[in-house]
Each structure stands twice: as C-alpha cells, then as structure tokens.
C-alpha atoms as a PDB file:
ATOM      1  CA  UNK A   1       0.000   0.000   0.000  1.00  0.00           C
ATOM      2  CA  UNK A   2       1.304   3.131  -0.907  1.00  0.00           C
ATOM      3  CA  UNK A   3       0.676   6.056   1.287  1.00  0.00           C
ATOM      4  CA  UNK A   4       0.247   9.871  -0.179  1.00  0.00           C
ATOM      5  CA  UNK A   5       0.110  12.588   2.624  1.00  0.00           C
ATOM      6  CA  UNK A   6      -1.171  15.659   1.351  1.00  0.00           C
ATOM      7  CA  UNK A   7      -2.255  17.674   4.659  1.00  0.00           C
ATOM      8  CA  UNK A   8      -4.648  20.656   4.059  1.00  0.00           C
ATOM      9  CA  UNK A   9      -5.621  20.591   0.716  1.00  0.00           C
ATOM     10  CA  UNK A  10      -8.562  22.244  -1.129  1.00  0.00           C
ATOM     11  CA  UNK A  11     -11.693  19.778  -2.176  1.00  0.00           C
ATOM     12  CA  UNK A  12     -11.293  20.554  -5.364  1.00  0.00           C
ATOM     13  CA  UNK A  13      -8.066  20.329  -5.679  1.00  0.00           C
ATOM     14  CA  UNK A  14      -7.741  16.873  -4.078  1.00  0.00           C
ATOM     15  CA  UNK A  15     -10.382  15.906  -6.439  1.00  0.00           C
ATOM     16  CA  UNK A  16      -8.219  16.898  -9.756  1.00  0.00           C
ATOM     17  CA  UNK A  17      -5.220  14.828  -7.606  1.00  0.00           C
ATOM     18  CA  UNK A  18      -6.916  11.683  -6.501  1.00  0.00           C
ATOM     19  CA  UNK A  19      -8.212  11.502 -10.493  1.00  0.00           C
ATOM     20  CA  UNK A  20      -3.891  11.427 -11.289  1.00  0.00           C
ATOM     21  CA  UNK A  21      -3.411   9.164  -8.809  1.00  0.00           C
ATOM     22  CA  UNK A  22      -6.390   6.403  -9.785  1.00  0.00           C
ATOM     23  CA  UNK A  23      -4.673   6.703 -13.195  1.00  0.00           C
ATOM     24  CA  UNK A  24      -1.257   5.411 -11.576  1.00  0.00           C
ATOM     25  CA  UNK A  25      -3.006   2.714  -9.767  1.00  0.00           C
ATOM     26  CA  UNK A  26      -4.844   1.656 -13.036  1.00  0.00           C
ATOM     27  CA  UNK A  27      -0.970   1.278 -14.530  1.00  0.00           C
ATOM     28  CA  UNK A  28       1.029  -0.023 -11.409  1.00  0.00           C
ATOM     29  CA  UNK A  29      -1.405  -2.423 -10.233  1.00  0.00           C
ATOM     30  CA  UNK A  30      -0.809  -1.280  -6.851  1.00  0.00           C
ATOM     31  CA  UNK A  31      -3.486   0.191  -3.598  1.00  0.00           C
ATOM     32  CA  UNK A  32      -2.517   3.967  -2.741  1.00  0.00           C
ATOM     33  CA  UNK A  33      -4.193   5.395   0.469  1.00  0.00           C
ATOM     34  CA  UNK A  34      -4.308   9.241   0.056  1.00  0.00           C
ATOM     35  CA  UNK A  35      -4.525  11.373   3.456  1.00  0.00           C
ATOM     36  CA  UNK A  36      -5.666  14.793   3.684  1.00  0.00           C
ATOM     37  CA  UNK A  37      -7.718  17.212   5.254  1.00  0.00           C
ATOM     38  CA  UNK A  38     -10.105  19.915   3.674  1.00  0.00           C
ATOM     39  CA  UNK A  39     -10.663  23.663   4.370  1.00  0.00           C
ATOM     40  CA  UNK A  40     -14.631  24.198   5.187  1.00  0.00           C
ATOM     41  CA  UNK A  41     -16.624  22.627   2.522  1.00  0.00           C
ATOM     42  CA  UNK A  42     -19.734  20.693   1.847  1.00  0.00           C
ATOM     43  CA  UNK A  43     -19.873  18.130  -1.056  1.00  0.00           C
ATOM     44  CA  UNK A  44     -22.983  16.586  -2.373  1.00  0.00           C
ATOM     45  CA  UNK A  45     -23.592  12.860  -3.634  1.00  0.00           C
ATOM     46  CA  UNK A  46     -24.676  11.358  -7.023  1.00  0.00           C
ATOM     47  CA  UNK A  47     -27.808  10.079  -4.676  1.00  0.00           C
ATOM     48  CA  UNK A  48     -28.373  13.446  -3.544  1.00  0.00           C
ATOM     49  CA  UNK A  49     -31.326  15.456  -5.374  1.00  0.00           C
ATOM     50  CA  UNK A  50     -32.217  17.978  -3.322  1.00  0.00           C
ATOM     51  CA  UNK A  51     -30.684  21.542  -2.751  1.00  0.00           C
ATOM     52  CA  UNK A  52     -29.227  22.643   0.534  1.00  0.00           C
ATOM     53  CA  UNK A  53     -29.114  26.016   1.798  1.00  0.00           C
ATOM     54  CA  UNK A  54     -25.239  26.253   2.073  1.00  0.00           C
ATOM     55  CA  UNK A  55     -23.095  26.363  -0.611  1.00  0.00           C
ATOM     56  CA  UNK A  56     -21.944  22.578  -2.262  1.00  0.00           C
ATOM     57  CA  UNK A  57     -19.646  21.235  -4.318  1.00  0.00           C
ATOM     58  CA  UNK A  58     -21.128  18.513  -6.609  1.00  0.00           C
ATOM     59  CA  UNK A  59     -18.999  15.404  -6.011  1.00  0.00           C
ATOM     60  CA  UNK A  60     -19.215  11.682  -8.465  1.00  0.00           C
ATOM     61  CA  UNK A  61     -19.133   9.667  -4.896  1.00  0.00           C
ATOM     62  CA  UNK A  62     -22.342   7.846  -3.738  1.00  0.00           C
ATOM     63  CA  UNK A  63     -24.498   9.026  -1.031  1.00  0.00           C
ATOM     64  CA  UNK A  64     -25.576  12.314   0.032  1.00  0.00           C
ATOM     65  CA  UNK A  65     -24.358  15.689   1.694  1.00  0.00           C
ATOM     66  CA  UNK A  66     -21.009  15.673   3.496  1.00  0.00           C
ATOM     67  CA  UNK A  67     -19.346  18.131   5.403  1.00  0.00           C
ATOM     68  CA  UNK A  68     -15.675  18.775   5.001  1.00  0.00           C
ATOM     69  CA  UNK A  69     -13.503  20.960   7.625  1.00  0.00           C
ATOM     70  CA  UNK A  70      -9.759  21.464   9.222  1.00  0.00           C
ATOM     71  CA  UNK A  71      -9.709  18.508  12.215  1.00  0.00           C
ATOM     72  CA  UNK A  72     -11.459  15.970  10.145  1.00  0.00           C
ATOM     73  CA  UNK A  73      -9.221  13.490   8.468  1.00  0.00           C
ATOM     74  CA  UNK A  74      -9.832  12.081   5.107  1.00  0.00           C
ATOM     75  CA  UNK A  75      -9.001   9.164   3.861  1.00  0.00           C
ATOM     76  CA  UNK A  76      -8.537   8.448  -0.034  1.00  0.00           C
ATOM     77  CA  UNK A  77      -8.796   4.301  -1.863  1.00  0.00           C
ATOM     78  CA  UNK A  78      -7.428   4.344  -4.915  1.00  0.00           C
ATOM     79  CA  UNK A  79      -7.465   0.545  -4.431  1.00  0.00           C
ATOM     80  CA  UNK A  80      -7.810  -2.166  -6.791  1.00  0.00           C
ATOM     81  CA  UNK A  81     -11.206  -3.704  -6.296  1.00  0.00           C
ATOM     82  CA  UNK A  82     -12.270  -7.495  -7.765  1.00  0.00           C
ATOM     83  CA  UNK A  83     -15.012  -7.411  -5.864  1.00  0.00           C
ATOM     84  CA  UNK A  84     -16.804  -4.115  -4.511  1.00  0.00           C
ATOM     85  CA  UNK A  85     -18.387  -5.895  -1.842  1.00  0.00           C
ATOM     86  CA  UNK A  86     -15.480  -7.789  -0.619  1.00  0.00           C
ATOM     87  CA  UNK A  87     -13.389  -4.326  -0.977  1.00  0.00           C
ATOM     88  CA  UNK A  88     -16.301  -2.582   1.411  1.00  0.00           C
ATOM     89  CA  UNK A  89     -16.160  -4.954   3.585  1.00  0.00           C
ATOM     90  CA  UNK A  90     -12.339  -4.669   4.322  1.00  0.00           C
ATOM     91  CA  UNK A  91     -12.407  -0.966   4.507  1.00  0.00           C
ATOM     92  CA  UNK A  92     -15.451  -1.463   7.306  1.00  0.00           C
ATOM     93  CA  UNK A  93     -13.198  -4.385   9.034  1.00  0.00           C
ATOM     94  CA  UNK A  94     -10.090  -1.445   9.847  1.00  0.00           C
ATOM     95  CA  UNK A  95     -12.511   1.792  10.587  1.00  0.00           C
ATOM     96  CA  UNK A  96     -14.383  -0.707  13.079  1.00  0.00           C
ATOM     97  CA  UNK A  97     -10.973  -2.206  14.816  1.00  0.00           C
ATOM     98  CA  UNK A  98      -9.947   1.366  15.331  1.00  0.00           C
ATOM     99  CA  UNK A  99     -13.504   2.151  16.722  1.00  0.00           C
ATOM    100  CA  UNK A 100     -12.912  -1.064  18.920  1.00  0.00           C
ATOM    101  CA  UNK A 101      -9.588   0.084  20.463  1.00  0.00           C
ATOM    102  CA  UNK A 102     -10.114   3.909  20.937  1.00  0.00           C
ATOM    103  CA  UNK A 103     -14.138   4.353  21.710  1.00  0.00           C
ATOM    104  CA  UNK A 104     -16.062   0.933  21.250  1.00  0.00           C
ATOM    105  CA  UNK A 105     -19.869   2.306  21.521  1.00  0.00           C
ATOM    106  CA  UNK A 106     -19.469   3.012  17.902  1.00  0.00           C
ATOM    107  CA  UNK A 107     -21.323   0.978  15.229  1.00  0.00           C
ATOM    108  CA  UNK A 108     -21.892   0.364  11.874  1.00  0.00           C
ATOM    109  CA  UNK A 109     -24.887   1.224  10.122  1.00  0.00           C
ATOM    110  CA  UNK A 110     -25.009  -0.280   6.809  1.00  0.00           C
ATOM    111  CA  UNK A 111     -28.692   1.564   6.255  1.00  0.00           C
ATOM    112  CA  UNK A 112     -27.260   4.679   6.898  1.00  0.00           C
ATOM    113  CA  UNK A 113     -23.905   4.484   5.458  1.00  0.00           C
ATOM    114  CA  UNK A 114     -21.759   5.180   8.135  1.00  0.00           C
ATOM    115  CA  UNK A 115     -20.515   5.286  11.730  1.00  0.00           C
ATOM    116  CA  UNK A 116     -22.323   6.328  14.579  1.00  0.00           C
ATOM    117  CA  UNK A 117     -22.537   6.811  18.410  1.00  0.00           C
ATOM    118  CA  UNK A 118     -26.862   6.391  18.704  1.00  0.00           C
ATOM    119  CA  UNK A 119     -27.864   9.204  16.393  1.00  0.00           C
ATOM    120  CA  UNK A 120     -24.442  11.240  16.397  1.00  0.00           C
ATOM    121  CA  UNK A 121     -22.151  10.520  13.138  1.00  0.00           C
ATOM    122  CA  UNK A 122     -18.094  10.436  13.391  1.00  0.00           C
ATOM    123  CA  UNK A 123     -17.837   8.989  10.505  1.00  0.00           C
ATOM    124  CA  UNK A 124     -18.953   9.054   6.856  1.00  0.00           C
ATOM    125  CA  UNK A 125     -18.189   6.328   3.693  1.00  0.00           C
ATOM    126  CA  UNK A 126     -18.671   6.909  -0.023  1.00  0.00           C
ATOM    127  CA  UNK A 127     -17.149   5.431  -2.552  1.00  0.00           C
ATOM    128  CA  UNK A 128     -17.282   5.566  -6.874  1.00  0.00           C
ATOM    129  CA  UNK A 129     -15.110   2.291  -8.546  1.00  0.00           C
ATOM    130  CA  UNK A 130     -13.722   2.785 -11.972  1.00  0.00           C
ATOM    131  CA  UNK A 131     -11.466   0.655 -14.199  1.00  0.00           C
ATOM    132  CA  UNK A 132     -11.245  -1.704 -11.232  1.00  0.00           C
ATOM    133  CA  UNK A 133     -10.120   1.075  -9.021  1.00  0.00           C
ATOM    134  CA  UNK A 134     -12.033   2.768  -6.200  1.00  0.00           C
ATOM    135  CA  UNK A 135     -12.365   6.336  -5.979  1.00  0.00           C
ATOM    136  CA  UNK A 136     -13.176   8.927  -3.060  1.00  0.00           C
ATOM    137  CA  UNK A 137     -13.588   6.988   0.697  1.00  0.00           C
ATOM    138  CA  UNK A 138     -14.119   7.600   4.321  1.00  0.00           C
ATOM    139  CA  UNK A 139     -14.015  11.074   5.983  1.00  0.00           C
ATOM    140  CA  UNK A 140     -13.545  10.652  10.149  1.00  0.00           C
ATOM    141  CA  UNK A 141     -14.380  13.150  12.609  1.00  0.00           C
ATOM    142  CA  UNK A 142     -11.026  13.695  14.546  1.00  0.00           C
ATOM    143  CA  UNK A 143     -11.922  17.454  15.807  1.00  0.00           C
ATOM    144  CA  UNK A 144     -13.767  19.725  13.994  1.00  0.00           C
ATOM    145  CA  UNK A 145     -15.585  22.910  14.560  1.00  0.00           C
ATOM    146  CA  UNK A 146     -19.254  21.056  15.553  1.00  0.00           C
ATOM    147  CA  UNK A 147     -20.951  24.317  14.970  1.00  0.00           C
ATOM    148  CA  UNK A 148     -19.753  24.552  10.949  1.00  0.00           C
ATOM    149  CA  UNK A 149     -20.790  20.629  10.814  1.00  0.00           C
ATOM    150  CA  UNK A 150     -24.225  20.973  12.356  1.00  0.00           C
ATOM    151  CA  UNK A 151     -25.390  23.225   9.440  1.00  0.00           C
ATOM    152  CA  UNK A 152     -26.509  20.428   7.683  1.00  0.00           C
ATOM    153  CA  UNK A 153     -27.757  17.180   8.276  1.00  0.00           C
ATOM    154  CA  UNK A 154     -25.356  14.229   8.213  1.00  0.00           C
ATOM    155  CA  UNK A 155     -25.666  13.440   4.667  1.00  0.00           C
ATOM    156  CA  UNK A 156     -29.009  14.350   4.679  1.00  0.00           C
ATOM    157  CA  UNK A 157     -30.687  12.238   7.447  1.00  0.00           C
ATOM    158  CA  UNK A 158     -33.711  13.546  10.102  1.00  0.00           C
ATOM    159  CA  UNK A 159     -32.319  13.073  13.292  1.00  0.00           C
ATOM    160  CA  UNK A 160     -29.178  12.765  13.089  1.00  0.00           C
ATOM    161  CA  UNK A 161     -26.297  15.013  14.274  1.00  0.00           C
ATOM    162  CA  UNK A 162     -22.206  15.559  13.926  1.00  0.00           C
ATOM    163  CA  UNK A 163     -19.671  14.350  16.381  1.00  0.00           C
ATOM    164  CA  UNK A 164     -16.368  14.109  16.690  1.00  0.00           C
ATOM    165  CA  UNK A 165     -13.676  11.954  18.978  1.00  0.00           C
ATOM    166  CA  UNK A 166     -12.976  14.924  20.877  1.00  0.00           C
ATOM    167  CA  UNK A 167     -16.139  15.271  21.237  1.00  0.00           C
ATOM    168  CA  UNK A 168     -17.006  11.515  22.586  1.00  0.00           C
ATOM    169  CA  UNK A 169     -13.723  12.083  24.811  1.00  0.00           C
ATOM    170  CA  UNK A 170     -11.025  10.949  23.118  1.00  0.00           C
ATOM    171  CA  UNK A 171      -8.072  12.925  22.784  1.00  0.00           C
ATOM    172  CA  UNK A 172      -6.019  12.032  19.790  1.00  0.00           C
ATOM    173  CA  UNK A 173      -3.825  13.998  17.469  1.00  0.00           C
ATOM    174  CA  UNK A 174      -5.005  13.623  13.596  1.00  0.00           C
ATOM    175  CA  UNK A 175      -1.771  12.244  13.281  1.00  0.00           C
ATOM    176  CA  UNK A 176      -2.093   9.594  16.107  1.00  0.00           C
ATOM    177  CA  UNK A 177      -5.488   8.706  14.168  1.00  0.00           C
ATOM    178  CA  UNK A 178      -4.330   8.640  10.726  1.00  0.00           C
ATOM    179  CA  UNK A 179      -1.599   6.506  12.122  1.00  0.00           C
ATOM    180  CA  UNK A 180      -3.624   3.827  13.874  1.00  0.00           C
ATOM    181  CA  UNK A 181      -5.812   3.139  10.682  1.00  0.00           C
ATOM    182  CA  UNK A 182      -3.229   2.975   8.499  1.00  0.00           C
ATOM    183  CA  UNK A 183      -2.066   0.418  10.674  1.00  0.00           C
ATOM    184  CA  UNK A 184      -5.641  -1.315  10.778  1.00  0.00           C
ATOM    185  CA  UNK A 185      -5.703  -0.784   6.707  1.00  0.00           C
ATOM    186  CA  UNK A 186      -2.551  -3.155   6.193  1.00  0.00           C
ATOM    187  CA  UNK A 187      -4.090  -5.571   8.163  1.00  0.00           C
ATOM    188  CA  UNK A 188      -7.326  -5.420   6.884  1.00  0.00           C
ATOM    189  CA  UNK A 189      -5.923  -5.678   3.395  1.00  0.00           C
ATOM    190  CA  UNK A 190      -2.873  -8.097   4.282  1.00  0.00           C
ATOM    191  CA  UNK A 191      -0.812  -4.779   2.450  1.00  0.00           C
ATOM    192  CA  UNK A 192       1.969  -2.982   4.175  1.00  0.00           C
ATOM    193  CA  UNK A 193       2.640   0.504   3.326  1.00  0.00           C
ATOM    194  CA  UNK A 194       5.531   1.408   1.594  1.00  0.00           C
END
C-alpha cells in the first residue's frame, strides 16, 4: 500500500489529484491510500437530489451531503477492487478495529452508510469504482468545529447530528489517528505501506 500525505488541501483540488493518482493505480497495479484534510466545505452525492441552503460542491461519490472541515481526516482508496463488496467490507473491518480500540460504543450502520454513536455521526463512507479502481472513501471526525458541521444534516438524514472523537472524549492527534488506521488498513488488506 502506498501512502500519499497531502495535509490541508482544497476539495477541489484533491479531487483533480486523486483523479492522477487512480490513473497510476490503473498502470502499477498497486493500492494507494491518500490522506488529507479539507478547508470548510460541503460536497454533495450522485444520490443526492435535493438543494441545501449552504453552498456545495457537486462530487461523483455515492451518497448524500457531506461536510468537510480542518480537524477531520480524510481518507482516499485508490485501491484495486475485484469485488466491490469484498473491498467494502475490508475498509469497514479497519474503521471498526480502530472504533474497537479507541471508543467501542461506535457501530456500523449499513442503512445509513456510516458510523455512529446512537444518532451522532463520526464517521462518513462513499465510494465511486472505476477501471477496477475505487475512488473517493471515508471522511472521520477527529476534531472539527461542531458548529460549521451541524449546518446540515449528516448526509441528509432527520435526526441525526455531527460528532467528533474529541467530542465523545477521546483525545487524539489527527496524526495519532491517521496513524492507527493505516495500521488497521494493512491488516485489513494483508498490504503494508511502503
């Protein structure tokens, strides 16, 4: 697995990037992880039909609304994917062993796409597959500015509001976080980073 660290980096312009970078994992066969973080934005879904009353960037992911912001850490797959289930399912397997070590009352909810603490979200998947490579992935609540989150919706659901680690108590650098699932990645995916 290679690993790309881009820190803060503008949607858009991580969009243009990850695009360059699916292209090199179409030709080198390998899976590159891409880590960043966005200024405040909010992207909207290919699911996603209705029109929000902050400003949004149309994305090509799946699923709805998403909020983007400094303290949240993002998490790229350009992956090669056989199998999109079996590739979902891995991804889920690492995000839940990190859950598991640093703040276990988190679950999965596969209805909902994403990760939760009863109705507060930490957590948010969406992914596009092309040429046998994913695209876009999982954006994780580290510590962000709840007020700029709570403008919307998690991707679009009644009920439901932002959270963050910090939030739920633990106290871990985005560093420390990004660290820990990149460990939980290589397992998952039996694929050490280079």
């Amino acid at each position: 697995m290679i690993v790309h660290e881009w820190g803060e980096i503008s949607y858009i312009k991580a969009r243009e990037k990850m695009q360059e970078v699916h292209t090199l994992a179409c030709k080198d066969g390998k899976n590159h992880l891409i880590l960043c973080t966005h200024p405040n934005v909010f992207t909207i879904g290919t699911a996603e039909k209705k029109s929000f009353e902050v400003d949004a960037i149309q994305s090509d992911r799946g699923g709805s609304i998403t909020c983007h912001s400094p303290g949240q850490n993002v998490y790229y797959f350009c992956f090669q994917v056989k199998n999109p289930a079996q590739f979902y399912k891995k991804v889920l397997t690492a995000f839940e062993a990190f859950f598991m070590k640093y703040l276990p009352v988190v679950t999965y909810n596969k209805d909902q796409a994403g990760f939760y603490i009863q109705n507060r979200k930490i957590a948010s998947l969406g992914f596009r597959y092309s040429q046998g490579v994913s695209l876009h992935g999982v954006a994780l609540n580290v510590d962000v500015d709840l007020n700029f989150h709570s403008q919307v919706n998690p991707c679009n659901l009644e009920g439901i509001i932002p959270t963050s680690l910090m939030n739920e108590g633990v106290d871990l650098t985005q560093v420390a976080v990004n660290t820990a699932v990149v460990h939980f990645l290589e397992e998952s995916f039996n694929d050490a980073a280079l």
